[in-house]
Protein backbone atom coordinates (compact mmCIF):
# COMPACT_ATOMS: atom_id res chain seq x y z
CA UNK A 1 0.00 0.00 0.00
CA UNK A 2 2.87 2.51 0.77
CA UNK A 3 4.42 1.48 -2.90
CA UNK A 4 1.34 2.57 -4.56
CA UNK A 5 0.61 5.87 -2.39
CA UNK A 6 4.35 7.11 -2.97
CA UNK A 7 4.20 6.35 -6.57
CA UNK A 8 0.78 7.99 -6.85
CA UNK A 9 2.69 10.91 -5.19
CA UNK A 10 5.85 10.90 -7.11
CA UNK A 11 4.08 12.60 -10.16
CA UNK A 12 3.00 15.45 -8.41
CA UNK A 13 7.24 16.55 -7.48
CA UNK A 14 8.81 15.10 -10.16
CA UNK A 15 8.22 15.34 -14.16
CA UNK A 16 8.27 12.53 -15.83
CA UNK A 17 11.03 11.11 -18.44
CA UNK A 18 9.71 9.26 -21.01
CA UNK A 19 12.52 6.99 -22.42
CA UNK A 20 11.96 3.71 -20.67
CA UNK A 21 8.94 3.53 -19.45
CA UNK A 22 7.04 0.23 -18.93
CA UNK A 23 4.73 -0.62 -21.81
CA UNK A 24 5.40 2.74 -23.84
CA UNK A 25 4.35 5.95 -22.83
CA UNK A 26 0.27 5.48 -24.15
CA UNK A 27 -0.15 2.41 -21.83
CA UNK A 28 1.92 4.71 -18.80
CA UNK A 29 -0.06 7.02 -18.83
CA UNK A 30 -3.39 5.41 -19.16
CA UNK A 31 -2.07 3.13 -15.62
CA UNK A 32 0.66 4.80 -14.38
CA UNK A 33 0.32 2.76 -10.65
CA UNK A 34 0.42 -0.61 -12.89
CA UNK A 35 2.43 0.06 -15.49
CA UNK A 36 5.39 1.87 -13.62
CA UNK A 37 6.29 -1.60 -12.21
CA UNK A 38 7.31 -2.43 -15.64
CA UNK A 39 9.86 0.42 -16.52
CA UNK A 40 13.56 -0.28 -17.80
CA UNK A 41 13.95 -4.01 -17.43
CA UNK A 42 10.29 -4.73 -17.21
CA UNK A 43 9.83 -4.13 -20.74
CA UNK A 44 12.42 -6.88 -21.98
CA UNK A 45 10.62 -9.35 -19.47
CA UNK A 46 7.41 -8.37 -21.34
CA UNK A 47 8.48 -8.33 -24.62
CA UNK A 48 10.07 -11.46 -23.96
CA UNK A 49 6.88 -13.23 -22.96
CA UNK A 50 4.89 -11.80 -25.29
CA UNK A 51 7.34 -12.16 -28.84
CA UNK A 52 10.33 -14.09 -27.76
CA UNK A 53 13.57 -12.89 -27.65
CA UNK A 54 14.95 -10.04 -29.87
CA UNK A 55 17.55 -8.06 -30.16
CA UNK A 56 20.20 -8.17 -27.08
CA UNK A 57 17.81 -9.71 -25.14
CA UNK A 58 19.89 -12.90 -24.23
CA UNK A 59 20.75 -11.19 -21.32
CA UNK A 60 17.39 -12.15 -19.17
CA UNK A 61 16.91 -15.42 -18.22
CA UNK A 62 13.67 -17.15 -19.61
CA UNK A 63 11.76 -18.58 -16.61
CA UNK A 64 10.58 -15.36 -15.72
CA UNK A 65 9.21 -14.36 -18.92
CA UNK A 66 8.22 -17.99 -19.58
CA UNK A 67 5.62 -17.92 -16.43
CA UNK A 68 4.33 -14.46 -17.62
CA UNK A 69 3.45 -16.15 -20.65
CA UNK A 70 2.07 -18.39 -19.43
CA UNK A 71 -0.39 -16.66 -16.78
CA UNK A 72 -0.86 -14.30 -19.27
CA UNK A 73 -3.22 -17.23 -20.61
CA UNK A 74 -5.70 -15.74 -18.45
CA UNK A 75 -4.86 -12.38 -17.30
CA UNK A 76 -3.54 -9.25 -19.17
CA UNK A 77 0.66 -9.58 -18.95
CA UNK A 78 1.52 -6.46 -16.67
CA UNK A 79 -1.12 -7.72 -14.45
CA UNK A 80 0.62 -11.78 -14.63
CA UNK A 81 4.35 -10.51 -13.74
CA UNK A 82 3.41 -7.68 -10.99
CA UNK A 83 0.87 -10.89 -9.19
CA UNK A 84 4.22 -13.20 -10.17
CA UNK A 85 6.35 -10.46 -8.27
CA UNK A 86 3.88 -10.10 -5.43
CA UNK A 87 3.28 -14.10 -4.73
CA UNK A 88 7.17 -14.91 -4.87
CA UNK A 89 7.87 -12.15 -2.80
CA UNK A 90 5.50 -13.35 -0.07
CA UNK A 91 6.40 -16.97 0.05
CA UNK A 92 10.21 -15.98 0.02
CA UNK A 93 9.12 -13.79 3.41
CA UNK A 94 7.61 -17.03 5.15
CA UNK A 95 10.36 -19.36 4.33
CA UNK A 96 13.16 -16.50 5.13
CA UNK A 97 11.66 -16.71 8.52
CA UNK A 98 11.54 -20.22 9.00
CA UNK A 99 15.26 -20.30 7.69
CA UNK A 100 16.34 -17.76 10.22
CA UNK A 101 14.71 -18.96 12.60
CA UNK A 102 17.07 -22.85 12.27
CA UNK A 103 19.56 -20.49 13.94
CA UNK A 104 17.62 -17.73 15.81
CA UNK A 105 14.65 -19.33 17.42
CA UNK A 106 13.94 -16.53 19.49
CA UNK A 107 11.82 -14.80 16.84
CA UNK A 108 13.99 -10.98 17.11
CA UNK A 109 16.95 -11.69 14.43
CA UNK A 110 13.98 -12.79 12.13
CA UNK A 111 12.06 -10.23 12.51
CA UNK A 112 15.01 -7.28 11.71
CA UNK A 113 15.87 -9.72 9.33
CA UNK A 114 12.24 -9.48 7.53
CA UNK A 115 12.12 -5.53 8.07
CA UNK A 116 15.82 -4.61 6.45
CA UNK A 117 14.61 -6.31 3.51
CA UNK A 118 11.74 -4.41 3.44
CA UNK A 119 13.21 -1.34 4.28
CA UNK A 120 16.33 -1.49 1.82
CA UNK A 121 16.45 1.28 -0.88
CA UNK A 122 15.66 -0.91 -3.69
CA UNK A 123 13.40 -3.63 -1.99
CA UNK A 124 10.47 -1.76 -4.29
CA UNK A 125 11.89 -4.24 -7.26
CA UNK A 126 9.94 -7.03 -5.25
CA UNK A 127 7.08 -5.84 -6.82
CA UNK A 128 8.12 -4.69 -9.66
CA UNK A 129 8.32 -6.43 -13.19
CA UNK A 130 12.11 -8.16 -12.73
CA UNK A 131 12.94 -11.55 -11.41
CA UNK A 132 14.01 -10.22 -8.17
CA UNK A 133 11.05 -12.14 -5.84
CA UNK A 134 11.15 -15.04 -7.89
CA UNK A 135 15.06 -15.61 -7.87
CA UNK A 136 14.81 -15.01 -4.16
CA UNK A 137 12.42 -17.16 -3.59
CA UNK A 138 14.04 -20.05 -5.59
CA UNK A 139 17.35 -19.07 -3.47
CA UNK A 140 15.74 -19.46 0.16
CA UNK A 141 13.80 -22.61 -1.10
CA UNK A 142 16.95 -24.30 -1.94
CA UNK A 143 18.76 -23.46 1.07
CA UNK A 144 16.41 -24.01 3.65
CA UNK A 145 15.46 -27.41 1.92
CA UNK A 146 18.91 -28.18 2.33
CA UNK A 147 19.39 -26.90 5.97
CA UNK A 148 16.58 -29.75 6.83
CA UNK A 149 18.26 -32.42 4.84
CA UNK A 150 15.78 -32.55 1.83
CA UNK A 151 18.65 -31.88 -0.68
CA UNK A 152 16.56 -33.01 -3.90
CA UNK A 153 13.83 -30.44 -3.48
CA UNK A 154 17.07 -28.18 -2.88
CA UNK A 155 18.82 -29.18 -6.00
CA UNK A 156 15.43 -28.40 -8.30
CA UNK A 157 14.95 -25.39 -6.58
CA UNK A 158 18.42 -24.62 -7.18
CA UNK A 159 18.42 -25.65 -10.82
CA UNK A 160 15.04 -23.54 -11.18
CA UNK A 161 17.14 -19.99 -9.81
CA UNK A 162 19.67 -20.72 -12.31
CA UNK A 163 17.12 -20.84 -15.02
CA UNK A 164 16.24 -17.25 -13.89
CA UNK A 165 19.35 -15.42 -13.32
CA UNK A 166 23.05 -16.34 -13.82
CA UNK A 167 23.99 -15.92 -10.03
CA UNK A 168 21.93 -18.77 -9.25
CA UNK A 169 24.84 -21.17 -10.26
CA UNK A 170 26.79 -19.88 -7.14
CA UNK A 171 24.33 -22.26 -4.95
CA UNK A 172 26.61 -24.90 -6.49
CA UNK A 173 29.45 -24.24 -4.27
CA UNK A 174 27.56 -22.94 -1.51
CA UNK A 175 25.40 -26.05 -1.14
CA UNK A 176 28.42 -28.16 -1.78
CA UNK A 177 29.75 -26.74 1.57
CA UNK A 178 26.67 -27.08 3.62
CA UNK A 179 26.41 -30.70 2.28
CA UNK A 180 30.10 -31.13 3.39
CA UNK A 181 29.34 -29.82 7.03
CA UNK A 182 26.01 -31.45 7.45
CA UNK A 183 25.78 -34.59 5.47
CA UNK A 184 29.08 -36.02 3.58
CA UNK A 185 26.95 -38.84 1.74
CA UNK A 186 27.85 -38.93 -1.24
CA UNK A 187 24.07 -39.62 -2.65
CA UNK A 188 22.98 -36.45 -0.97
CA UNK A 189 25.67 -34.54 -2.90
CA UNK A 190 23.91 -35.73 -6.36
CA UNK A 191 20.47 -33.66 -6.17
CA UNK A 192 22.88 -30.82 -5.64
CA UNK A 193 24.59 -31.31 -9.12
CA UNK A 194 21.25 -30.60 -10.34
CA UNK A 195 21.81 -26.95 -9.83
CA UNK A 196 23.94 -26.15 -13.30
CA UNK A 197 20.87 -28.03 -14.96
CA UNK A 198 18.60 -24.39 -15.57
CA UNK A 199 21.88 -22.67 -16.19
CA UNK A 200 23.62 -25.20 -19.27
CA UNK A 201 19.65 -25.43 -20.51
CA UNK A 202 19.65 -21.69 -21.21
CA UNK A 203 22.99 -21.99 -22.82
CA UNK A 204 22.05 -25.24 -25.30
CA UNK A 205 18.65 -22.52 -26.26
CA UNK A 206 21.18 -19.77 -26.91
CA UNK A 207 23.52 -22.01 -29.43
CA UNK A 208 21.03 -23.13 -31.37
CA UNK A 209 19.59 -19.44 -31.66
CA UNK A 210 22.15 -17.18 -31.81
CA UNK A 211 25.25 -19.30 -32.18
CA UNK A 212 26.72 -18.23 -28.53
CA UNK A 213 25.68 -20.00 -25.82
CA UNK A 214 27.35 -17.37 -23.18
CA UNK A 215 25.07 -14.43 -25.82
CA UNK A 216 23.83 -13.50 -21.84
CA UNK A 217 27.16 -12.34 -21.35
CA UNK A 218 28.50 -11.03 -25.00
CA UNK A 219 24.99 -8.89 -25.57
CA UNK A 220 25.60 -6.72 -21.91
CA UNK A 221 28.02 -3.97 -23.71
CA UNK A 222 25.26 -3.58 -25.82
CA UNK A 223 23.18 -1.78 -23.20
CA UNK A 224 26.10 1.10 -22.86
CA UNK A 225 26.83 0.51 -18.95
CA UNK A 226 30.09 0.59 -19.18
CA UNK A 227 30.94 -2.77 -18.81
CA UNK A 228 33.94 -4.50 -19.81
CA UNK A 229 34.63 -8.40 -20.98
CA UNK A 230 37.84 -8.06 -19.08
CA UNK A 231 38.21 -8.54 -15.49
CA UNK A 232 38.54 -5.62 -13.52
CA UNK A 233 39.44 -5.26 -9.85
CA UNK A 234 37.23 -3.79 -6.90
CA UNK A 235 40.05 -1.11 -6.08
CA UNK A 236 39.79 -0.14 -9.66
CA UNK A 237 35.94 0.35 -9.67
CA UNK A 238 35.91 1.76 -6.03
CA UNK A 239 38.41 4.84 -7.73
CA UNK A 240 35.97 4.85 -11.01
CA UNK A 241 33.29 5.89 -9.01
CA UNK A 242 35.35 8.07 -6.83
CA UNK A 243 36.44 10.27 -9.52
CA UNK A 244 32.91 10.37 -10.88
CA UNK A 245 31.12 11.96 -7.76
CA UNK A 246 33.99 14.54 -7.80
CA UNK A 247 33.32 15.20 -11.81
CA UNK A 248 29.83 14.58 -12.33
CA UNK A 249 27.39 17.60 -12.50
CA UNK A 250 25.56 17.62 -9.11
CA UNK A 251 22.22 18.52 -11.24
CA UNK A 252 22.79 15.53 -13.47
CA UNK A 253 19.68 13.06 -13.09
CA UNK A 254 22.26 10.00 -12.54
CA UNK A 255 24.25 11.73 -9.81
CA UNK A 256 22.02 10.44 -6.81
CA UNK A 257 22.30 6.60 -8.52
CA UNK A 258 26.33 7.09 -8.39
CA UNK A 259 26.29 7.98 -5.01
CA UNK A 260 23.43 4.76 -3.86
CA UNK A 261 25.87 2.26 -6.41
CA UNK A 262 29.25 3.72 -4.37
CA UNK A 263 27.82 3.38 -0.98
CA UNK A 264 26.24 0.20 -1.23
CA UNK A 265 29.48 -0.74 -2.64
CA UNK A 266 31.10 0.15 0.06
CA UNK A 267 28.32 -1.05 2.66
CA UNK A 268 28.24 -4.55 1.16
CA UNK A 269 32.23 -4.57 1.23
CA UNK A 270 32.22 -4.44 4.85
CA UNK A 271 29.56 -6.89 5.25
CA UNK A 272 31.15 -9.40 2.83
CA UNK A 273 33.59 -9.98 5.34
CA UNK A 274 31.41 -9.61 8.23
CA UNK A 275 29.75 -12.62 6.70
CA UNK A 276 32.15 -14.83 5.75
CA UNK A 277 33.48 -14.33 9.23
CA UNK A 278 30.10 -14.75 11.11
CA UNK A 279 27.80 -16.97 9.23
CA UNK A 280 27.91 -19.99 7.96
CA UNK A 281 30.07 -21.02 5.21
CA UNK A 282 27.33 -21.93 3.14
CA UNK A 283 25.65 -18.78 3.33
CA UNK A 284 29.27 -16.55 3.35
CA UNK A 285 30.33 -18.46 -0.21
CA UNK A 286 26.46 -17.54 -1.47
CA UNK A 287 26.44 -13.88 -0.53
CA UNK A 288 30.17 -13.09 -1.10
CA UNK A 289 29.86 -14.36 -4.36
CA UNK A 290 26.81 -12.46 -5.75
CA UNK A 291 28.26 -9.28 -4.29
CA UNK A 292 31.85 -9.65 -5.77
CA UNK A 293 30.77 -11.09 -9.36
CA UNK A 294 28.66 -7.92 -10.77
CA UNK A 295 31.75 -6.10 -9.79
CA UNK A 296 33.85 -7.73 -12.25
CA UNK A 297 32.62 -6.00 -14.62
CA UNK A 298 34.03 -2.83 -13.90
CA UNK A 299 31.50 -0.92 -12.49
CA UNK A 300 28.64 -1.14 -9.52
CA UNK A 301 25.32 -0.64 -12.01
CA UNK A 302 22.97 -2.35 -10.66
CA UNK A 303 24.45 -3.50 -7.47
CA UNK A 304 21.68 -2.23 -5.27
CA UNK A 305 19.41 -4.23 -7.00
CA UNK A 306 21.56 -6.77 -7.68
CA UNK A 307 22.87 -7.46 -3.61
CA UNK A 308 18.67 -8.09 -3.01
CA UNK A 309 18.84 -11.44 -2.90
CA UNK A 310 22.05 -12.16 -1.10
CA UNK A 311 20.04 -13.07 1.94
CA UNK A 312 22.52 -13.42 3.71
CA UNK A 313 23.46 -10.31 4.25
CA UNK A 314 19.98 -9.16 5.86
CA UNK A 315 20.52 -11.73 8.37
CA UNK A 316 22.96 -10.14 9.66
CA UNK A 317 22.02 -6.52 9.44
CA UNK A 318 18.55 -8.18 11.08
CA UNK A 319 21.49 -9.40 13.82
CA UNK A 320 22.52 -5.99 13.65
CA UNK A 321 19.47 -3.97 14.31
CA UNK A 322 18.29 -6.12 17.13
CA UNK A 323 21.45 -5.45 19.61
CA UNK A 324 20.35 -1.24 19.60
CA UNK A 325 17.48 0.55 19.95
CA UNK A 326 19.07 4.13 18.80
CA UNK A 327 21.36 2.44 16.10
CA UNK A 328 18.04 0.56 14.92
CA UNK A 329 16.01 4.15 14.73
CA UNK A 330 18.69 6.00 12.88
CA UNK A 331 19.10 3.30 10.16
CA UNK A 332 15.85 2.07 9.34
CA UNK A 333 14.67 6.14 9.06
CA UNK A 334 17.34 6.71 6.92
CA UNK A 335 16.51 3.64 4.76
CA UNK A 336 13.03 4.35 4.47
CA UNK A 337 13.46 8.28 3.14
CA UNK A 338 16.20 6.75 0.39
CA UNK A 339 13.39 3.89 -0.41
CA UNK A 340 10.75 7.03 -0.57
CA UNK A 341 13.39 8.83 -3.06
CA UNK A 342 14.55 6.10 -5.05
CA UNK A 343 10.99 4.82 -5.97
CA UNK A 344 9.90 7.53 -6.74
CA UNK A 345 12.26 8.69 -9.19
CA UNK A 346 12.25 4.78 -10.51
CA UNK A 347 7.84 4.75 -11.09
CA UNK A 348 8.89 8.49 -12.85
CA UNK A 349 11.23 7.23 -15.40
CA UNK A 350 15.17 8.11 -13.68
CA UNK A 351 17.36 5.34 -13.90
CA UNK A 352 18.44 3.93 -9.97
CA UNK A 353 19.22 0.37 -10.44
C-alpha cells in the first residue's frame, strides 16, 4: 500500500522522463500505478513473454518471462508478472523466517531480518516487473530445503534460480559446503549437481539461436553501462566511481544513482567480510559471491538491486538492528526516506538500479 501511495505521489514533485517507461508511454499514462512496475527491465521481461527474444535480449533469463506467458493465458501480462512479483515475494518472506529462525529461534533476528529487507532502498523491485522475488524465492527454497536435509527439493529449486538469473549457479558451491558440514553422503551430494541443470539449458537454447551459448554475457556492452569483458578489480571500480562523484554535474539526473551504487558498494564490502566471518560457510560463499561477481565488470550498475537477494546479508544486518534501539532508529529512518526517493524517481522514469 505505501508502494502505490508514494508512486501515486511521485508525479506530483517530479516530471516525468519518457525513455523507458514500462509498456510505452500510451499504456503509462493510461495506468501509471500498474504500469510503472514495468519500466527499464520490465519491458524486456514483457516483450520477452509476449514475442520471444529479440535483439540483445539474451541477457534475461527465460523462466521469468516464460511464467508471464504463461499466466498471461488468463490475465492481461503487466497484471501476470506484478501478481508473479507479489506471490514470490510473499512466500520468500515465510520461508526467510523459517530459515532464520534454524539459527535464531527466538523470533527478534527474524524479525530485523524481515524488516531490512523491506526497508532497503531498492526492496520496491519485489514488486516490480524483474525476477528479483522469484530468484529469491528459488534461493531461500533451496537453502532451507537443504538446511533440513531434503537436498533433492534443494537441487530443483536450485536448478530452477539458475534458469532465472546467472547468479543462481553460485548455490553450487555454496550447497556443496553445507552438504560437506552437514551430510558427507555422497548420494545427498547428487540432487545438488542438479543446480547447473537451468543454467547449461539456457545456454544449449542460446547455441542453437544465436550461435553463442554465453550471448547473456556477449549482448551486456550492448546496453552502454560501461561494462567490460575483461576482469577488472574492486580497487579499480571503487576509484571509477570516486572520480565520478567529484566530476559529475551535481544537477545531473544520474548523480544520486552514483552515489546509492558507491555506498552500497562500500556497505556490502564491509559486510562481505562480516559474513564470511560470522555466518555460515554456506551462506558466506552464497552472498560473497553475488556481491563480488557484478563487480567484475568494472563498475557497480545495478548493485543495489543486484545485492537483493544475497540473503545473507539481511541476516545479519537483522542481527545488527536487534542489539540497539538508537542504532536501529537512525538506520531504518534513513533507509526508508532513500526507499521514498529512489521509488519515486524509478515509477517516474530516472534510472536507480
Amino acid at each position: 500500500m505505501a508502494i502505490i501511495i508514494i508512486s501515486g505521489l511521485a508525479g506530483y514533485f517530479l516530471p516525468l522522463r519518457e525513455t523507458y517507461l514500462g509498456g510505452a508511454t500510451q499504456a503509462y499514462v493510461e495506468n501509471p500505478l500498474l504500469y510503472s512496475r514495468a519500466n527499464f527491465d520490465g519491458n524486456h521481461y514483457l516483450t520477452i513473454a509476449r514475442r520471444g527474444y529479440g535483439y540483445a535480449q539474451q541477457a534475461f533469463f527465460p523462466l521469468y518471462p516464460n511464467l508471464i506467458r504463461y499466466f498471461s493465458k488468463y490475465i492481461p501480462p503487466i497484471t501476470a508478472s506484478v501478481t508473479i512479483s507479489i506471490i514470490c515475494f510473499s512466500v520468500t518472506l515465510i520461508y526467510l523466517v523459517k530459515l532464520v529462525r534454524l539459527d535464531d529461534p527466538n523470533n527478534v533476528v527474524a524479525k530485523w531480518t524481515i524488516v531490512s529487507l523491506l526497508v532497503f532502498p531498492t526492496s520496491f523491485f519485489f514488486g516490480s516487473v524483474y525476477t528479483e522475488s522469484l530468484f529469491l524465492m528459488l534461493v531461500i527454497l533451496s537453502f532451507y530445503c537443504a538446511r533440513t536435509r531434503y537436498w533433492w527439493p534443494a537441487g530443483i529449486f536450485g536448478a530452477l534460480a539458475s534458469y532465472t538469473r546467472f547468479v543462481g549457479i553460485f548455490l553450487l558451491p555454496a550447497l556443496i559446503f553445507e552438504w560437506y558440514e552437514t551430510s558427507k553422503n555422497k548420494k545427498d551430494l547428487i540432487p545438488i549437481l542438479l543446480i547447473p541443470v537451468g543454467l547449461l539449458t539456457y545456454m544449449n537454447f542460446l547455441g542453437k539461436t544465436t550461435g553463442d551459448p554465453l550471448a547473456f554475457v556477449h549482448v551486456q556492452k550492448l546496453f552502454g553501462q560501461g561494462r567490460s569483458e575483461k576482469l577488472i578489480l574492486l580497487y579499480q571500480v571503487f576509484w571509477r566511481y570516486i572520480k565520478m562523484i567529484f566530476t559529475v554535474d551535481l544537477k545531473n539526473p544520474i548523480y544520486p544513482t552514483l552515489v546509492l551504487e558507491f555506498v552500497t558498494g562500500l556497505a556490502f564490502l564491509w559486510a562481505s567480510i562480516t559474513v564470511a566471518i560470522r555466518q555460515r560457510r554456506s551462506y558466506a560463499v552464497f552472498a560473497v559471491m553475488s556481491y563480488l561477481v557484478p563487480t567484475l565488470t568494472g563498475n557497480l550498475v545495478s548493485l543495489p538491486r543486484y545485492i537483493l537477494t544475497a540473503f545473507p546479508f539481511y541476516i545479519g544486518y537483522g542481527r545488527f538492528l536487534s542489539q540497539n534501539k538508537y542504532r536501529r532508529q537512525l538506520l531504518l529512518t534513513v533507509s526508508c526516506i532513500l526507499l521514498v526517493i529512489y521509488l519515486s524517481m524509478f515509477v517516474r522514469g530516472y534510472w536507480v538500479s
